[in-house]
N, C-alpha and C. Protein backbone atom coordinates (compact mmCIF):
# COMPACT_ATOMS: atom_id res chain seq x y z
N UNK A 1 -18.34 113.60 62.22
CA UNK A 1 -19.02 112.64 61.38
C UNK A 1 -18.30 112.62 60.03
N UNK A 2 -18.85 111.70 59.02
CA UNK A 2 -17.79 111.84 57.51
C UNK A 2 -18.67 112.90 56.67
N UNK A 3 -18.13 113.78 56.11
CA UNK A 3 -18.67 114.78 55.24
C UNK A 3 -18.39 114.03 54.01
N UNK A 4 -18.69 113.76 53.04
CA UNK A 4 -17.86 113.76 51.64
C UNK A 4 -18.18 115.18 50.64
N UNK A 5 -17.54 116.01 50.83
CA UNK A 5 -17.36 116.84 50.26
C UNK A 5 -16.32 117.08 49.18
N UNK A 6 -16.03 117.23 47.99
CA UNK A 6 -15.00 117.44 47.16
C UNK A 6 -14.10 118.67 47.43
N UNK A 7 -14.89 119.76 48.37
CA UNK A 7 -13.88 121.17 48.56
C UNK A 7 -13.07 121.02 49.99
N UNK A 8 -13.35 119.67 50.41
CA UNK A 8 -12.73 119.64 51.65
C UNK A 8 -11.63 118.24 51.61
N UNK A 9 -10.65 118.62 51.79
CA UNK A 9 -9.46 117.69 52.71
C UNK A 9 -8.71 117.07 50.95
N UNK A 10 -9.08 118.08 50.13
CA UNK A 10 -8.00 117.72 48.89
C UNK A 10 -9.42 116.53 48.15
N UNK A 11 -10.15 116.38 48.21
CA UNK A 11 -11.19 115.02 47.47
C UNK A 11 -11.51 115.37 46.59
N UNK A 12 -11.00 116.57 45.87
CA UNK A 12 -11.78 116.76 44.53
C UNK A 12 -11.00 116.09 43.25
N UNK A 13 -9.91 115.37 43.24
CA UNK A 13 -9.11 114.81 42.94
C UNK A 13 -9.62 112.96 42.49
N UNK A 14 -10.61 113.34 43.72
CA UNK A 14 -10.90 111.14 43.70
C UNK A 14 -12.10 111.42 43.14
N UNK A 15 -12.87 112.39 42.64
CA UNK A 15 -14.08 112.54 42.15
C UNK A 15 -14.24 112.01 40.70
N UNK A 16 -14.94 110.87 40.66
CA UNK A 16 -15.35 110.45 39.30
C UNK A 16 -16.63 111.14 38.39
N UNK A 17 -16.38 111.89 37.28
CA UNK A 17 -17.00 112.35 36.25
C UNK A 17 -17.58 111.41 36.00
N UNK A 18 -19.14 111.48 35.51
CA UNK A 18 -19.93 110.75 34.47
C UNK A 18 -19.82 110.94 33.27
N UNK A 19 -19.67 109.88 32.47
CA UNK A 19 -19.69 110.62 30.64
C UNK A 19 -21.17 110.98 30.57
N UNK A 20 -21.23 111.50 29.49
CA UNK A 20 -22.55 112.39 28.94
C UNK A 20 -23.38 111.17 28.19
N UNK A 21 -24.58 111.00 28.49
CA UNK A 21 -25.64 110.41 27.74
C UNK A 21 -25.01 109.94 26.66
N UNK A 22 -24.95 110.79 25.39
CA UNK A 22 -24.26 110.25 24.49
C UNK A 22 -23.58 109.50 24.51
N UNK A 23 -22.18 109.67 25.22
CA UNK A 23 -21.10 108.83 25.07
C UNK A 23 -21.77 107.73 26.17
N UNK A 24 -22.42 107.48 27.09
CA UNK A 24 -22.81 106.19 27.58
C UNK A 24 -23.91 105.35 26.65
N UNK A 25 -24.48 105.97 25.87
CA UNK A 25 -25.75 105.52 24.93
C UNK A 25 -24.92 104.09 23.79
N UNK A 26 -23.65 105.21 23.41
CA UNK A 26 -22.79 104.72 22.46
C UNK A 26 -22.55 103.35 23.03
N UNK A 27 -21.44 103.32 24.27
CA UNK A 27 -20.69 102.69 24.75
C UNK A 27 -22.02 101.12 24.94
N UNK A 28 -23.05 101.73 25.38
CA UNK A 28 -23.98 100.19 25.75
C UNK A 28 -24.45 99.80 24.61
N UNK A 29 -24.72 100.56 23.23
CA UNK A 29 -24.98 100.02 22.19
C UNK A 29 -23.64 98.70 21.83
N UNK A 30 -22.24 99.70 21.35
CA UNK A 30 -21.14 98.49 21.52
C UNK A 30 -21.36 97.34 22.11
N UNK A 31 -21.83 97.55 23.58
CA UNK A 31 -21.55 96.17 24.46
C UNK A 31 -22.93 95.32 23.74
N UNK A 32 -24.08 95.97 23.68
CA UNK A 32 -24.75 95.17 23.40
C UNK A 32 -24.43 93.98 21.89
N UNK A 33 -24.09 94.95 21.10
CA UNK A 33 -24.15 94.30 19.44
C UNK A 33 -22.59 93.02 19.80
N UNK A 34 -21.66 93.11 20.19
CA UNK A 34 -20.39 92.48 20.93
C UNK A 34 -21.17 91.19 21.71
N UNK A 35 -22.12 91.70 22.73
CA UNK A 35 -22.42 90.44 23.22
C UNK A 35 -23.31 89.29 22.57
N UNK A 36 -24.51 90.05 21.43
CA UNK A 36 -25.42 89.42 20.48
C UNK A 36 -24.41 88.72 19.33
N UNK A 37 -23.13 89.41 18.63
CA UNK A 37 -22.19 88.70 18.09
C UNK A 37 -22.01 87.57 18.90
N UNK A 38 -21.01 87.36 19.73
CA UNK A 38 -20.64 86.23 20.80
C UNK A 38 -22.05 85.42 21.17
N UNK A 39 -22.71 85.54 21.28
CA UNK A 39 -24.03 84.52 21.34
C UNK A 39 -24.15 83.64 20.35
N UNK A 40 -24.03 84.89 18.70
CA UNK A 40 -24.66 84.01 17.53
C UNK A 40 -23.41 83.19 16.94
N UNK A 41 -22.40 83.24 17.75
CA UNK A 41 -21.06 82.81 16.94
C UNK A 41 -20.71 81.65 18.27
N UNK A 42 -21.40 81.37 19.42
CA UNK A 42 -21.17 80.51 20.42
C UNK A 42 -21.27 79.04 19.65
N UNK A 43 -20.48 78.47 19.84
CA UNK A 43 -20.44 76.75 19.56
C UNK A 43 -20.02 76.57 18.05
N UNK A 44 -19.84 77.63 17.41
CA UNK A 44 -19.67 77.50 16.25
C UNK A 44 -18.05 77.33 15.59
N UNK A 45 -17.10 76.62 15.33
CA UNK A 45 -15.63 77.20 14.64
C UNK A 45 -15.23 77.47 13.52
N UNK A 46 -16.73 77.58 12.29
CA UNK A 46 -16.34 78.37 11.55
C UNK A 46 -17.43 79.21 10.89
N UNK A 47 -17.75 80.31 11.43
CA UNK A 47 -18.97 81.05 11.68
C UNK A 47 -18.99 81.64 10.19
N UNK A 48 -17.90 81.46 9.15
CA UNK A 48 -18.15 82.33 7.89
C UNK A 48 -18.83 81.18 7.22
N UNK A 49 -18.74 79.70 7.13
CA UNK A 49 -19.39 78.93 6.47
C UNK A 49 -20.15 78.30 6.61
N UNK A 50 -20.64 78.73 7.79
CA UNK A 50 -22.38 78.65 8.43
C UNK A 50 -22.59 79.38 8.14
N UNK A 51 -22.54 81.22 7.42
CA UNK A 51 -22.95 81.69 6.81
C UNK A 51 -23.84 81.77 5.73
N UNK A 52 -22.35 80.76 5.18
CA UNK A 52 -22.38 80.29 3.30
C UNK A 52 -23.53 79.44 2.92
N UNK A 53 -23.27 78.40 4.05
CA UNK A 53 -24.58 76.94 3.50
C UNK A 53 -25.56 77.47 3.69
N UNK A 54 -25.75 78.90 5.13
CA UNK A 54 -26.87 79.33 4.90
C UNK A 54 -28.05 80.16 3.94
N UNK A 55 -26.94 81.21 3.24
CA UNK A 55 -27.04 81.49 1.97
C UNK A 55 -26.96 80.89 0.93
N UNK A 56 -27.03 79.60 1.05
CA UNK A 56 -26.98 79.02 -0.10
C UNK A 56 -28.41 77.95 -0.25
N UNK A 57 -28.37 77.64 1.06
CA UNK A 57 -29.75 77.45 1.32
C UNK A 57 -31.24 78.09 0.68
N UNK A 58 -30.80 79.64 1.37
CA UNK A 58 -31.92 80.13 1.41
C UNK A 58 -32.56 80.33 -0.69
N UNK A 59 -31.35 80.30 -1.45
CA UNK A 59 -31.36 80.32 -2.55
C UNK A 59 -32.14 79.50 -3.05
N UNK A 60 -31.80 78.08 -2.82
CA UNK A 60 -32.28 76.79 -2.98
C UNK A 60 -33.45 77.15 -2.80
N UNK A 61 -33.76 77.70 -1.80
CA UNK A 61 -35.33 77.42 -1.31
C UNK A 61 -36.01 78.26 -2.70
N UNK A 62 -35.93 79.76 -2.34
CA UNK A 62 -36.13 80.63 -3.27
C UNK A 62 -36.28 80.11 -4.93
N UNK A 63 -35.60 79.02 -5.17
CA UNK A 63 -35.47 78.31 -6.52
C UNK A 63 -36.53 77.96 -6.42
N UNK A 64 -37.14 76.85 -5.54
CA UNK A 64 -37.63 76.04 -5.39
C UNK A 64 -39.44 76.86 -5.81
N UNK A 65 -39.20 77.84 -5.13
CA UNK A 65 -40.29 78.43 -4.86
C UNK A 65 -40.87 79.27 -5.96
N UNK A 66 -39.96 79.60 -7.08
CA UNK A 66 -40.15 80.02 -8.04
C UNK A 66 -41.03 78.73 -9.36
N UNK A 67 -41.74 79.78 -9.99
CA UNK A 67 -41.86 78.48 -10.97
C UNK A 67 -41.00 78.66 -12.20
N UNK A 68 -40.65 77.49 -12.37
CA UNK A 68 -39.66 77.63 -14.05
C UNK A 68 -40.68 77.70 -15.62
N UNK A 69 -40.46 78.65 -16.17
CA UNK A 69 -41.10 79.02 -17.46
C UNK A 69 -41.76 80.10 -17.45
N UNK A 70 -42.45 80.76 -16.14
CA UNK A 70 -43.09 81.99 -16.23
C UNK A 70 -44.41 81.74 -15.78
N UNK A 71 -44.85 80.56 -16.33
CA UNK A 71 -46.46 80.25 -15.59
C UNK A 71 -46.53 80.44 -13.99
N UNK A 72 -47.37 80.42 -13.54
CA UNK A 72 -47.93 80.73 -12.23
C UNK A 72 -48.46 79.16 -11.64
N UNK A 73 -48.20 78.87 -10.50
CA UNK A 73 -48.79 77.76 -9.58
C UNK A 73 -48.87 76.36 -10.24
N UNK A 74 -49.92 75.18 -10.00
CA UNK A 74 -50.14 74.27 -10.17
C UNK A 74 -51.13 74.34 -11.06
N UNK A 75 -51.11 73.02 -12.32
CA UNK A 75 -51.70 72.96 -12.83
C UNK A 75 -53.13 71.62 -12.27
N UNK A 76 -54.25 71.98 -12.53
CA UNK A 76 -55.19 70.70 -12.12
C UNK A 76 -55.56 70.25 -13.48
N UNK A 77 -55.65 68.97 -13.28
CA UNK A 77 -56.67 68.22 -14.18
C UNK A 77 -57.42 67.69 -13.78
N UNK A 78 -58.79 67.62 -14.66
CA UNK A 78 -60.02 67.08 -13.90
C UNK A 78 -60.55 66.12 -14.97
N UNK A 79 -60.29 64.99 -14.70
CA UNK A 79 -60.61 63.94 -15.50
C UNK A 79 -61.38 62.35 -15.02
């Protein structure tokens, strides 16, 4: 019948080692963050200035959202 044994007929040679937890933990973190890059950068050809407008955006907004002079919110009048 087939044995697969590594102490028999020279096979300890074709025997593949597992890396250690660690080093596989590592290695799928890489693949993962590599493949979430390539997702968020898909369709895009210039991914640094879709960055930019986006940060520049978010500023805008942040302006927006601030009030100018120091006062707080809306003023009402009731007249």
């Amino acid at each position: 019948m087939g044995l697969c044994l590594p102490c028999l007929g020279g096979a300890a040679e074709d025997v593949v080692e597992t890396p250690d937890p660690e080093m596989k933990r590592q290695q799928l973190l890489e693949a993962a963050e590599k493949r979430q890059r390539e997702a968020t950068n898909r369709g895009i050809r210039d991914p640094q200035s879709v960055a930019q407008k986006k940060k520049k955006k978010e500023e805008v907004d942040n302006a927006m959202c601030t009030p100018a002079g120091g006062e707080g919110g809306l003023r009402w009048q009731v007249g």
